[in-house]
PDB file of N, CA and C in Angstrom:
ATOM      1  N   UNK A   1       0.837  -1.172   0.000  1.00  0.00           N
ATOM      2  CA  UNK A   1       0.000   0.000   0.000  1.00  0.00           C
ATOM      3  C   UNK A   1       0.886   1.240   0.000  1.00  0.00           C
ATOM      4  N   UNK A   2       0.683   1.772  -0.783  1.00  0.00           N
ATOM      5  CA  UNK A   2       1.055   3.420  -1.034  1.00  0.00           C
ATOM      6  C   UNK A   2       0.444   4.546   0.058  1.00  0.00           C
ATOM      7  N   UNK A   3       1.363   5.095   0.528  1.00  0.00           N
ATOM      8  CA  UNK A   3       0.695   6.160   1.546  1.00  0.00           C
ATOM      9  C   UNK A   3       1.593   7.819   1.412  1.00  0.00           C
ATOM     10  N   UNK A   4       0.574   8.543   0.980  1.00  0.00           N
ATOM     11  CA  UNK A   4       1.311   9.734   0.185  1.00  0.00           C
ATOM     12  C   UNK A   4       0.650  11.054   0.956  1.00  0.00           C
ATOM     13  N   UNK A   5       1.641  11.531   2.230  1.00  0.00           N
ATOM     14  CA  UNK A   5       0.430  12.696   2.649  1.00  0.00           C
ATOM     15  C   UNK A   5       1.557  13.864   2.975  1.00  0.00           C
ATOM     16  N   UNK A   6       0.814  15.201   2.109  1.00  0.00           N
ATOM     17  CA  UNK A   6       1.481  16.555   1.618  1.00  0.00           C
ATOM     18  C   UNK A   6       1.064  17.427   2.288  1.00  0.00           C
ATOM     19  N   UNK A   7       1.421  18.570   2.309  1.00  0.00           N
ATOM     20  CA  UNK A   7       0.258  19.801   3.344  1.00  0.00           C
ATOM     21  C   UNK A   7       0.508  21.010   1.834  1.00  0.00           C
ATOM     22  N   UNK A   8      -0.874  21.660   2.348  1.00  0.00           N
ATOM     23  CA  UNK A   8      -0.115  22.571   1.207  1.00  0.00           C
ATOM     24  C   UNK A   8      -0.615  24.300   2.321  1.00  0.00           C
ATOM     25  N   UNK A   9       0.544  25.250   2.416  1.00  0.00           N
ATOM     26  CA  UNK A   9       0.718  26.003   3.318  1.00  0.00           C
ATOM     27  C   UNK A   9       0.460  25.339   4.532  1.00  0.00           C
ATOM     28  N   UNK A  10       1.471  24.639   4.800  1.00  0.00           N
ATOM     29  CA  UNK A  10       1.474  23.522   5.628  1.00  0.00           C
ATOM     30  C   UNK A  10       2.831  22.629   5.585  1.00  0.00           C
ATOM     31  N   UNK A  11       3.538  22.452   7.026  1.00  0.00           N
ATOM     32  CA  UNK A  11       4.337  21.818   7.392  1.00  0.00           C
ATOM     33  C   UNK A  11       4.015  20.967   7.618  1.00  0.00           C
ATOM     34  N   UNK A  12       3.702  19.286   7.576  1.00  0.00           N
ATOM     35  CA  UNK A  12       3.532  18.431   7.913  1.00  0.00           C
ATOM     36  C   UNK A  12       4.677  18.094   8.526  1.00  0.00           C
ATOM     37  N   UNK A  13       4.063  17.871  10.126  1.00  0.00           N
ATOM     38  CA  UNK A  13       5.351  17.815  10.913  1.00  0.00           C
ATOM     39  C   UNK A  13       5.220  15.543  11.659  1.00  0.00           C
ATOM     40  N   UNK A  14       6.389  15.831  11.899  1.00  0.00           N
ATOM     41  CA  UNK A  14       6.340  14.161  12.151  1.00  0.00           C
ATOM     42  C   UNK A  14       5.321  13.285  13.239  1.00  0.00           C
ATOM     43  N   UNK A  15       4.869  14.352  14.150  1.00  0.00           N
ATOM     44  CA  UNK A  15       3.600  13.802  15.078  1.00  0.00           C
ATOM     45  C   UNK A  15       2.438  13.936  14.129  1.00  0.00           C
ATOM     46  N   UNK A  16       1.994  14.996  13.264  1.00  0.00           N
ATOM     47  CA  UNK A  16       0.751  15.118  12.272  1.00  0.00           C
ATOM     48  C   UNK A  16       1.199  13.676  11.292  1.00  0.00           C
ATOM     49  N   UNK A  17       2.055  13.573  10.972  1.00  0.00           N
ATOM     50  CA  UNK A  17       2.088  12.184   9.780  1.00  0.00           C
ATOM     51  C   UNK A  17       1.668  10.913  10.670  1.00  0.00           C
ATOM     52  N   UNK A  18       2.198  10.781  11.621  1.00  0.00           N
ATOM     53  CA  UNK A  18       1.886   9.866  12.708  1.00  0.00           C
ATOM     54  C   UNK A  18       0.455   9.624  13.123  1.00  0.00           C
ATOM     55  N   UNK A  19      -0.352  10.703  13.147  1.00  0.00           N
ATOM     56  CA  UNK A  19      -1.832  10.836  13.731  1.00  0.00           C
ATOM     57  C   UNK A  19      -2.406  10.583  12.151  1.00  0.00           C
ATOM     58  N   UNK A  20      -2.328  10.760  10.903  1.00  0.00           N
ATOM     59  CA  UNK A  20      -2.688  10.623  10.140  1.00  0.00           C
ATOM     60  C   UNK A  20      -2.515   8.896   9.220  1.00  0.00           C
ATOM     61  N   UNK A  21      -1.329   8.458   9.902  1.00  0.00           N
ATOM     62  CA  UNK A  21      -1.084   6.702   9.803  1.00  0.00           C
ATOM     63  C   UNK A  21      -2.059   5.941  10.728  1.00  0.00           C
ATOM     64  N   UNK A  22      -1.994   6.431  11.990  1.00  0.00           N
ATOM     65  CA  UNK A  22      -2.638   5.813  13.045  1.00  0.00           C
ATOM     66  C   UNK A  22      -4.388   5.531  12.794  1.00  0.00           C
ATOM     67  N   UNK A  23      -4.993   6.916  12.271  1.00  0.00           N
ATOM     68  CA  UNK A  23      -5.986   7.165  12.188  1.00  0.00           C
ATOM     69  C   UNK A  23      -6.473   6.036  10.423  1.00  0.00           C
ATOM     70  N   UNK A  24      -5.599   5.855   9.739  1.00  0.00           N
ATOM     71  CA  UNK A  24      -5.938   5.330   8.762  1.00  0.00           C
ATOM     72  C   UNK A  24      -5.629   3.870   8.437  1.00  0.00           C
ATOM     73  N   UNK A  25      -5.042   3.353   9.800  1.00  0.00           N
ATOM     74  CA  UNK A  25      -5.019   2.322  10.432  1.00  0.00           C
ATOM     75  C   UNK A  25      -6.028   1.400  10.200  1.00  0.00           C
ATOM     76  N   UNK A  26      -7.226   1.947  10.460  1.00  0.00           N
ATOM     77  CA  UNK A  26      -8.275   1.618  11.089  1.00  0.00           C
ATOM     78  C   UNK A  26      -9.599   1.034   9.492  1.00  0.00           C
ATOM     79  N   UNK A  27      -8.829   1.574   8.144  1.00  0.00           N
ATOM     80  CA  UNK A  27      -9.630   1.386   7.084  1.00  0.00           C
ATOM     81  C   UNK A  27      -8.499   0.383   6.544  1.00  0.00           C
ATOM     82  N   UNK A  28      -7.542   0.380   6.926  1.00  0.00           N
ATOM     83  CA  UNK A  28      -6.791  -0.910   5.943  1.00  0.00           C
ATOM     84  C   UNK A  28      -7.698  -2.238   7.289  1.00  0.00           C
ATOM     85  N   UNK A  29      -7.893  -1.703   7.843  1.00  0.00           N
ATOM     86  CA  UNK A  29      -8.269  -2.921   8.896  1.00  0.00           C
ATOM     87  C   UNK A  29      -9.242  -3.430   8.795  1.00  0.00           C
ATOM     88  N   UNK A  30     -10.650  -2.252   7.868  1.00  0.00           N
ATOM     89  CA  UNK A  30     -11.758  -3.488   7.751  1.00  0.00           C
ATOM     90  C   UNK A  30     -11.321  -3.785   6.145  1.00  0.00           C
ATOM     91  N   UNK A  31     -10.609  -3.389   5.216  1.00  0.00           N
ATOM     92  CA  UNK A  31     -10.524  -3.553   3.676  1.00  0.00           C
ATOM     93  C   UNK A  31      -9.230  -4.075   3.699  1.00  0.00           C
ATOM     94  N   UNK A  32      -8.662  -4.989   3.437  1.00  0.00           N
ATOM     95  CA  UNK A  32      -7.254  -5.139   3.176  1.00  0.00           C
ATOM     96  C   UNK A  32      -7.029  -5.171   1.747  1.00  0.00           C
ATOM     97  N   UNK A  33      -7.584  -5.117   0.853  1.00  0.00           N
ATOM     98  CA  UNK A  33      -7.623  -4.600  -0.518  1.00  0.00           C
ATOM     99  C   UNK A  33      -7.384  -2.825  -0.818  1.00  0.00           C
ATOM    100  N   UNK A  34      -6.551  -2.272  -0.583  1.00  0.00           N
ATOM    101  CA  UNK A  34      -6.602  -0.978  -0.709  1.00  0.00           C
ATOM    102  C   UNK A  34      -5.153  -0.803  -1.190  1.00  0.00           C
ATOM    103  N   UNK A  35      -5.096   0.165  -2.329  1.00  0.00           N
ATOM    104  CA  UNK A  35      -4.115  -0.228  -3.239  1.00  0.00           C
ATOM    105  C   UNK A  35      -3.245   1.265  -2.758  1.00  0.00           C
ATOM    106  N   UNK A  36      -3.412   2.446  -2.657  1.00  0.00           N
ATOM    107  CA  UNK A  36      -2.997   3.463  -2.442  1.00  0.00           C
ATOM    108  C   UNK A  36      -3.863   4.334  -1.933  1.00  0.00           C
ATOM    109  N   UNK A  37      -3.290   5.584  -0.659  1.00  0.00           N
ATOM    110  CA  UNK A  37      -3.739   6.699  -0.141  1.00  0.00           C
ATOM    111  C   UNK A  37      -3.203   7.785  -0.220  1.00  0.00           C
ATOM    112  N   UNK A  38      -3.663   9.087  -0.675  1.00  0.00           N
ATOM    113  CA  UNK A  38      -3.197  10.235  -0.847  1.00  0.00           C
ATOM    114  C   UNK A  38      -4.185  11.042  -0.204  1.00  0.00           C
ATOM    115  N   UNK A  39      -2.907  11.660   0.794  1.00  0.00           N
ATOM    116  CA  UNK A  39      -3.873  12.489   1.576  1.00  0.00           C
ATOM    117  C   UNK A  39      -3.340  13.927   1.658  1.00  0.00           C
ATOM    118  N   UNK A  40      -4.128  15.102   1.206  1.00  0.00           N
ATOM    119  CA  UNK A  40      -3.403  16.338   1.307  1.00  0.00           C
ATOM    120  C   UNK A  40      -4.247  17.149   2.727  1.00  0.00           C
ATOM    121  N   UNK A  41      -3.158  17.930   3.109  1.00  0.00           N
ATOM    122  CA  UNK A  41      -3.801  19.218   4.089  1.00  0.00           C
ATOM    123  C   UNK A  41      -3.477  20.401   3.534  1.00  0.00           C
ATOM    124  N   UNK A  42      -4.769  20.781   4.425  1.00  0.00           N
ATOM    125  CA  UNK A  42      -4.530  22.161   3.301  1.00  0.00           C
ATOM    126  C   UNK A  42      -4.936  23.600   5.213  1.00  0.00           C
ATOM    127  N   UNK A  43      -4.199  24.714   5.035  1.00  0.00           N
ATOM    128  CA  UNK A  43      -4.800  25.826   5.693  1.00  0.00           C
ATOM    129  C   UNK A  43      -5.198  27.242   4.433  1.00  0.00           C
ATOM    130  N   UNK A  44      -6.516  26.962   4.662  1.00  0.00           N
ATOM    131  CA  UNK A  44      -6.986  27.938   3.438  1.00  0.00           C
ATOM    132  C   UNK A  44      -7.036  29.544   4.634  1.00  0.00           C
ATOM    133  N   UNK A  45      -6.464  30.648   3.564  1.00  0.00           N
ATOM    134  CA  UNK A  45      -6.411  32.310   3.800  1.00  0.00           C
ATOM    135  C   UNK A  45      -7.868  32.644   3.897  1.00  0.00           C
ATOM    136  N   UNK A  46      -8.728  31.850   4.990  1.00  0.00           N
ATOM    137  CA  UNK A  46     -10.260  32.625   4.932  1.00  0.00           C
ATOM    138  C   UNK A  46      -9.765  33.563   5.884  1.00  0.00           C
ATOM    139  N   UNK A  47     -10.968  34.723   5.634  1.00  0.00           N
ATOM    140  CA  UNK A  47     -11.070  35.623   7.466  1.00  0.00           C
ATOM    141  C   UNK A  47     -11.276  34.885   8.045  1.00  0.00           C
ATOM    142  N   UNK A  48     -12.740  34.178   8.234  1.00  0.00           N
ATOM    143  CA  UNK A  48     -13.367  33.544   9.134  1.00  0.00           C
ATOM    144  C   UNK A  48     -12.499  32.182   9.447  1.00  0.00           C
ATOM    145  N   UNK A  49     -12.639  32.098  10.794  1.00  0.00           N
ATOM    146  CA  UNK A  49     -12.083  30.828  11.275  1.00  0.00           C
ATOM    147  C   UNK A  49     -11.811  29.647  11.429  1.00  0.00           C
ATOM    148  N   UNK A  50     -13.751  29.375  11.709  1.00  0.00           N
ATOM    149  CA  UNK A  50     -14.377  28.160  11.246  1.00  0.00           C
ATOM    150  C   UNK A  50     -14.335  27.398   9.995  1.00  0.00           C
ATOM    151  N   UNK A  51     -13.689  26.614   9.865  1.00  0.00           N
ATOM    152  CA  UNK A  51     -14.007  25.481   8.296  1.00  0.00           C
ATOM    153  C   UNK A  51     -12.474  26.217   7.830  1.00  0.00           C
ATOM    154  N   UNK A  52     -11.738  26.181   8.414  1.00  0.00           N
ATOM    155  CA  UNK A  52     -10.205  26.952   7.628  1.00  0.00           C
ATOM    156  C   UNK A  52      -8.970  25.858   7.856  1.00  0.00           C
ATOM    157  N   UNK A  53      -9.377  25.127   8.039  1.00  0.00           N
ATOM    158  CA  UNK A  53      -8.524  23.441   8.114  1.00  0.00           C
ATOM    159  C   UNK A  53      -8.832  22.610   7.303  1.00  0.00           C
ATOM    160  N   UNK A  54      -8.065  22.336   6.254  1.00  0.00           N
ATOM    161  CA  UNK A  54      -9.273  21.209   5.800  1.00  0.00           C
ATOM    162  C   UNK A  54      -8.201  19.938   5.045  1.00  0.00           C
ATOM    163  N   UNK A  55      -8.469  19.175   5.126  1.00  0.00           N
ATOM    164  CA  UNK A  55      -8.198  17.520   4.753  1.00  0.00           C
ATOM    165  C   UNK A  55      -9.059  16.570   3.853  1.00  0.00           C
ATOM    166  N   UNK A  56      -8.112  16.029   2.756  1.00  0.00           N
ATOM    167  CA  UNK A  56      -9.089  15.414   1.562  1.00  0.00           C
ATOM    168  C   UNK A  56      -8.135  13.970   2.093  1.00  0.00           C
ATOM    169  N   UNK A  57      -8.774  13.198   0.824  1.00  0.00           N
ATOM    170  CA  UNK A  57      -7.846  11.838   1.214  1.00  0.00           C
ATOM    171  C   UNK A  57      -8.643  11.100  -0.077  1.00  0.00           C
ATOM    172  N   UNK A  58      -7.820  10.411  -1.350  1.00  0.00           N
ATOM    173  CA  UNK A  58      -8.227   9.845  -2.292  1.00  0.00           C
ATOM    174  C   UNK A  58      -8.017   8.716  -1.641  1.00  0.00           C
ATOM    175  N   UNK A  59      -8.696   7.322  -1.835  1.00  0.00           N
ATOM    176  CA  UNK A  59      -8.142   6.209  -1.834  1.00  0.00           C
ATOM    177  C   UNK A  59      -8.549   5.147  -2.850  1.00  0.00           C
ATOM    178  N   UNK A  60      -7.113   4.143  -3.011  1.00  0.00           N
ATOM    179  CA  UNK A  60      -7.435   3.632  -4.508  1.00  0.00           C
ATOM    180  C   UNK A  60      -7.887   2.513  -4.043  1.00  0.00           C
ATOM    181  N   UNK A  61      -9.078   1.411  -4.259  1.00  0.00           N
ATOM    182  CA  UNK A  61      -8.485   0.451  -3.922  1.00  0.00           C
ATOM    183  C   UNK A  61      -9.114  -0.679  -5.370  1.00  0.00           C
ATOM    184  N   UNK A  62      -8.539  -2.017  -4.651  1.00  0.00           N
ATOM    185  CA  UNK A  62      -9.461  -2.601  -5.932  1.00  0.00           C
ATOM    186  C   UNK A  62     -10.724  -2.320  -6.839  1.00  0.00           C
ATOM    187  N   UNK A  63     -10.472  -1.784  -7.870  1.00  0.00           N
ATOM    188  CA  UNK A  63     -11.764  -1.834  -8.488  1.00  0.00           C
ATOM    189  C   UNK A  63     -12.809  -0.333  -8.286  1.00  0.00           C
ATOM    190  N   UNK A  64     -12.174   0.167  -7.615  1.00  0.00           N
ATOM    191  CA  UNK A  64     -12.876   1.622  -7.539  1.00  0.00           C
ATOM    192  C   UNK A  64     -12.032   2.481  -6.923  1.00  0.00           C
ATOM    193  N   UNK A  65     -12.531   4.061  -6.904  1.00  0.00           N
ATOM    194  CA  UNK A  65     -11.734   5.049  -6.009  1.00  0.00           C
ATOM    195  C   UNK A  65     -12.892   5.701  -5.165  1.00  0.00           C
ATOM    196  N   UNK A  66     -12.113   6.531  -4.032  1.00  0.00           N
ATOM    197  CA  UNK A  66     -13.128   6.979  -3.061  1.00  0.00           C
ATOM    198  C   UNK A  66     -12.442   8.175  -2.913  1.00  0.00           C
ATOM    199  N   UNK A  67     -13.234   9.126  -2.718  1.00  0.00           N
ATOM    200  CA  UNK A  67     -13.015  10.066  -2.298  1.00  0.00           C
ATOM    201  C   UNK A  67     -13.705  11.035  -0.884  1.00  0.00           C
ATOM    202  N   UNK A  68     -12.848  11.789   0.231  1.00  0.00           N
ATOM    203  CA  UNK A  68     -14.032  12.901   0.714  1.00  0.00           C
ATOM    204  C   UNK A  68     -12.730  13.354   1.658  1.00  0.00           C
ATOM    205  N   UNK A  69     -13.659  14.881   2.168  1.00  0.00           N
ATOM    206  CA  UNK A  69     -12.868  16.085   2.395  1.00  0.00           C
ATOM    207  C   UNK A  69     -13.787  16.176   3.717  1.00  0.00           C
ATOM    208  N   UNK A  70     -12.578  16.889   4.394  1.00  0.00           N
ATOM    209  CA  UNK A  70     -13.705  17.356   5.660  1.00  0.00           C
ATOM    210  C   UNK A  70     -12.697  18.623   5.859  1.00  0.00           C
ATOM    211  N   UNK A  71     -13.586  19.723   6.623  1.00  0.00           N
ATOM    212  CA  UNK A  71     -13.267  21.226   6.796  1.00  0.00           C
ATOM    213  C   UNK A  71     -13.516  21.433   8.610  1.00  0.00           C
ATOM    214  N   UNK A  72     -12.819  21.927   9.097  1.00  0.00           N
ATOM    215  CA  UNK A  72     -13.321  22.044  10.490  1.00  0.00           C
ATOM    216  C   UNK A  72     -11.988  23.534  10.679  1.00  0.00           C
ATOM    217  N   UNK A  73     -12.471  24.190  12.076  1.00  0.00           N
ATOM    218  CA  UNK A  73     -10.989  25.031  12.553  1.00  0.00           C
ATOM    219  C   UNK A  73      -9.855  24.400  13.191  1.00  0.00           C
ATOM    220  N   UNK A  74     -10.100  23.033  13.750  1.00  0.00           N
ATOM    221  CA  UNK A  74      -9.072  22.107  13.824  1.00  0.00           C
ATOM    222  C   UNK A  74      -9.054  20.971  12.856  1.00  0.00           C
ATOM    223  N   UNK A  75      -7.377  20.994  12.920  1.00  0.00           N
ATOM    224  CA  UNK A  75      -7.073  20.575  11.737  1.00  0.00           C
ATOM    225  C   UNK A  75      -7.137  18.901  12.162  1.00  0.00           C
ATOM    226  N   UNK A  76      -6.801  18.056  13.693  1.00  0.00           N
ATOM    227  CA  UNK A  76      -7.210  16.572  13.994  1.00  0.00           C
ATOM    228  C   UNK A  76      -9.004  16.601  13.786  1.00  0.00           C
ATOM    229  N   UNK A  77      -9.225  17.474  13.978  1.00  0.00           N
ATOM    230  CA  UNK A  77     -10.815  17.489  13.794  1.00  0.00           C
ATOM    231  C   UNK A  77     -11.304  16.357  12.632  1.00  0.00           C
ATOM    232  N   UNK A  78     -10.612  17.490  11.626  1.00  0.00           N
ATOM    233  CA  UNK A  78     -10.784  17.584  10.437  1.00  0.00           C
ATOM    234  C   UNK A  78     -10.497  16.059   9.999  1.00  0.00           C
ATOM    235  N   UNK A  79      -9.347  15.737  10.134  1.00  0.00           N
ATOM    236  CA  UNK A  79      -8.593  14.601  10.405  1.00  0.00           C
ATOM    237  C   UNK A  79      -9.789  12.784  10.678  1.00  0.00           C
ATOM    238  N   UNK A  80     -10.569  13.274  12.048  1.00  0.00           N
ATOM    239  CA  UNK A  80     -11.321  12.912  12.428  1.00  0.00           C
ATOM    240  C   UNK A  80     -12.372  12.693  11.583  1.00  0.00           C
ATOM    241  N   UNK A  81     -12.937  13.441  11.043  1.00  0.00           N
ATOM    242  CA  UNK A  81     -14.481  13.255  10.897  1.00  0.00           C
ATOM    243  C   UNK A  81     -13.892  12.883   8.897  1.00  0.00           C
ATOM    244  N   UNK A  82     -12.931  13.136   8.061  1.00  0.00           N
ATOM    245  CA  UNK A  82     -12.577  12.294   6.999  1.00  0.00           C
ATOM    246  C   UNK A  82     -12.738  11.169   7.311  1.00  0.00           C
ATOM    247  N   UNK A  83     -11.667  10.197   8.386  1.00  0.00           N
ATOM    248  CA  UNK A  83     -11.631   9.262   8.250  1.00  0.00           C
ATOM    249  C   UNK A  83     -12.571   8.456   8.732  1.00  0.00           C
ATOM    250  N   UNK A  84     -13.969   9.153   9.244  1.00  0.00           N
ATOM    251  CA  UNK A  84     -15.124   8.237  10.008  1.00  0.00           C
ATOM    252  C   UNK A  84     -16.150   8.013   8.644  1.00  0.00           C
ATOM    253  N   UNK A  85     -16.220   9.472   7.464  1.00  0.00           N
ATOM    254  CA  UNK A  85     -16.484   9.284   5.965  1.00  0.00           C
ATOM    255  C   UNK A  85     -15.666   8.320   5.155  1.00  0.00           C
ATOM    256  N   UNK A  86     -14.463   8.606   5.132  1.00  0.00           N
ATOM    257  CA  UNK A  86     -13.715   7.083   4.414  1.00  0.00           C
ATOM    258  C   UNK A  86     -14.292   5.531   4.598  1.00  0.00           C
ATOM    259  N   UNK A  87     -14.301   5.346   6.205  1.00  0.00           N
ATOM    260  CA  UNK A  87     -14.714   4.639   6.248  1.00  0.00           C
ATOM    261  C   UNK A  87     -15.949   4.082   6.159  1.00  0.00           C
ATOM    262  N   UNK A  88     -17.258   4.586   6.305  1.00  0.00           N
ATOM    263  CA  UNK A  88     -18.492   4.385   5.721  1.00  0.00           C
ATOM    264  C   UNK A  88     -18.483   4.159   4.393  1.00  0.00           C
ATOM    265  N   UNK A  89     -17.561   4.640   3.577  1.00  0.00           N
ATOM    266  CA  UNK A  89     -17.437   4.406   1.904  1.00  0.00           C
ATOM    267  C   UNK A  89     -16.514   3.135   1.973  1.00  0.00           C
ATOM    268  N   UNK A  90     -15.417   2.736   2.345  1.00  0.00           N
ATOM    269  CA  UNK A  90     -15.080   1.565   2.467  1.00  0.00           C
ATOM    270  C   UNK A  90     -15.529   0.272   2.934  1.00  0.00           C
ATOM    271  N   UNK A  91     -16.488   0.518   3.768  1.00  0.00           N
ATOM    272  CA  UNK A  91     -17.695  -0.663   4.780  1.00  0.00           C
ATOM    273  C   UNK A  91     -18.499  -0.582   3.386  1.00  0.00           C
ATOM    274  N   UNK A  92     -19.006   0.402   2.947  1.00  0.00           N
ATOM    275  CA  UNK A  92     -20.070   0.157   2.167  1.00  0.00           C
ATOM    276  C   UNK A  92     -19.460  -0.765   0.654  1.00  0.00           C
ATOM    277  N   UNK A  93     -18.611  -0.324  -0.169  1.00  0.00           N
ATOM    278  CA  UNK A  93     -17.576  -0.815  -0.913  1.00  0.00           C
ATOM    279  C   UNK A  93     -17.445  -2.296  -0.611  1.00  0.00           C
ATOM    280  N   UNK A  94     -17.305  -2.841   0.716  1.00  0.00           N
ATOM    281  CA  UNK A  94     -16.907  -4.244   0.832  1.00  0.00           C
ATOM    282  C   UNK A  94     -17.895  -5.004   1.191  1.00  0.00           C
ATOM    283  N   UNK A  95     -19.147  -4.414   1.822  1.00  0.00           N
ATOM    284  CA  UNK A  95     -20.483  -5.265   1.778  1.00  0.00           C
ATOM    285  C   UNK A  95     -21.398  -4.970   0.149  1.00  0.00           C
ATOM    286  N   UNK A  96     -21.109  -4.226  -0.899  1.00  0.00           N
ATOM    287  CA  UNK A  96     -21.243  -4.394  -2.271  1.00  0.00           C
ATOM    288  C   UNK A  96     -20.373  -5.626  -2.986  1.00  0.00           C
ATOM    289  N   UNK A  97     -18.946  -5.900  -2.266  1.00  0.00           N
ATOM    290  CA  UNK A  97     -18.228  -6.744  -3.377  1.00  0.00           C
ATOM    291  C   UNK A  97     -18.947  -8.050  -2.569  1.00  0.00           C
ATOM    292  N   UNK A  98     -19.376  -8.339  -1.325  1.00  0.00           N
ATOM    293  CA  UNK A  98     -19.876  -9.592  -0.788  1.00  0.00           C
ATOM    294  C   UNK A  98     -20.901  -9.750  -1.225  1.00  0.00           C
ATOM    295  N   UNK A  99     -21.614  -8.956  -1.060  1.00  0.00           N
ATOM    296  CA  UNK A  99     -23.225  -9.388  -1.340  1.00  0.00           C
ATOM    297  C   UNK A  99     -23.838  -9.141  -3.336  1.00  0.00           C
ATOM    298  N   UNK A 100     -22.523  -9.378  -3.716  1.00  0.00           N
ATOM    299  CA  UNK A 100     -22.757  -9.508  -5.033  1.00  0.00           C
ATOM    300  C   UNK A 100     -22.772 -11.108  -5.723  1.00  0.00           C
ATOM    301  N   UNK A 101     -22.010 -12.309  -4.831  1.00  0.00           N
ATOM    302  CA  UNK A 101     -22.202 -13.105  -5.139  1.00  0.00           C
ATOM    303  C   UNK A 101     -23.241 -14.218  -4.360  1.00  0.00           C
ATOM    304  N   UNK A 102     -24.433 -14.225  -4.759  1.00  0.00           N
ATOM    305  CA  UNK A 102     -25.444 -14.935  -3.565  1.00  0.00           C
ATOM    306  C   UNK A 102     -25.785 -16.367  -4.020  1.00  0.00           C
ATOM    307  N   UNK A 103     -26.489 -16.915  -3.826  1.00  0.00           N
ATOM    308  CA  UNK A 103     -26.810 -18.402  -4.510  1.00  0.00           C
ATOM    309  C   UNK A 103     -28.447 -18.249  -5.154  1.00  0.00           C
ATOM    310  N   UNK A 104     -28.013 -18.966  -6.526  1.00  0.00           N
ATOM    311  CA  UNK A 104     -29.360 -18.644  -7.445  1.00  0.00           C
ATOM    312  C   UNK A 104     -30.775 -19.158  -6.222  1.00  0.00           C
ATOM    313  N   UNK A 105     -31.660 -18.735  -6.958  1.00  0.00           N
ATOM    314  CA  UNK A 105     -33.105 -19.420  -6.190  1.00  0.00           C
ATOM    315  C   UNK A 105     -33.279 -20.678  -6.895  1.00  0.00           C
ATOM    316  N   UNK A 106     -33.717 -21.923  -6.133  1.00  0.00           N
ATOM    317  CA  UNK A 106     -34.520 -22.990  -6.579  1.00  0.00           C
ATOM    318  C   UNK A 106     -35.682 -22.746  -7.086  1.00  0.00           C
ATOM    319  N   UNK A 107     -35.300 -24.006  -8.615  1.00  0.00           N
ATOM    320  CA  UNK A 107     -36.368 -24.168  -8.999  1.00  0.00           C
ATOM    321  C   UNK A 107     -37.612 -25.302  -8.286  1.00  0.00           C
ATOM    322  N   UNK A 108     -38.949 -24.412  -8.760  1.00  0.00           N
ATOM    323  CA  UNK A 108     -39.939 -25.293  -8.076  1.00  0.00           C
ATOM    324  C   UNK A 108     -41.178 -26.165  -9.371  1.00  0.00           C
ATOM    325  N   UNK A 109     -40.438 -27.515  -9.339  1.00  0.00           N
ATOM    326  CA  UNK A 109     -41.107 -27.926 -10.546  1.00  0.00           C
ATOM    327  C   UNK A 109     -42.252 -28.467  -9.835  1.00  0.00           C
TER     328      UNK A 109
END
């Protein structure tokens, strides 16, 4: 697995890469099919405060890509509530590839 995470106006410092492995821990753990993660941070020049952190995260995995962003004034927040969306798209992703193969119905002669 590929794990690719950038900041942009942003130092990604070695405890933030750490909280961002740890936290994504947790989706290679229900999918072990996941081919690559790219995750950028970003601090956007708003006035306002609120929603001025924000964190995306592509992930590749077999057979499809996922995407989602979360915005908060903290940036673990932010961190947080991506990877609780990742993962609802990855749970959902792996109960689609299961419940695609079921057993035909009997015939009733």
């Amino acid at each position: 697995m590929n794990l690719t995470i950038s900041g942009h106006h942003l130092a990604v410092t070695p405890a933030l890469r750490n909280y961002v492995t740890t936290k994504l821990d947790r989706i290679t753990r229900h999918f072990d099919q996941v081919v690559g993660i790219k995750v950028l941070l970003t601090v956007e020049k708003q006035k306002e405060k609120e929603r001025r952190q924000r964190a995306e995260c592509r992930i590749h995995v077999k057979g499809n890509d996922m995407f989602a962003e979360s915005s908060h004034e903290d940036l673990y927040a932010a961190l947080d509530e991506l990877v609780d969306k990742l993962d609802r798209q990855v749970w959902k992703h792996k109960t689609r590839m299961q419940d695609h193969h079921h057993d035909p119905q009997k015939r009733l002669n």
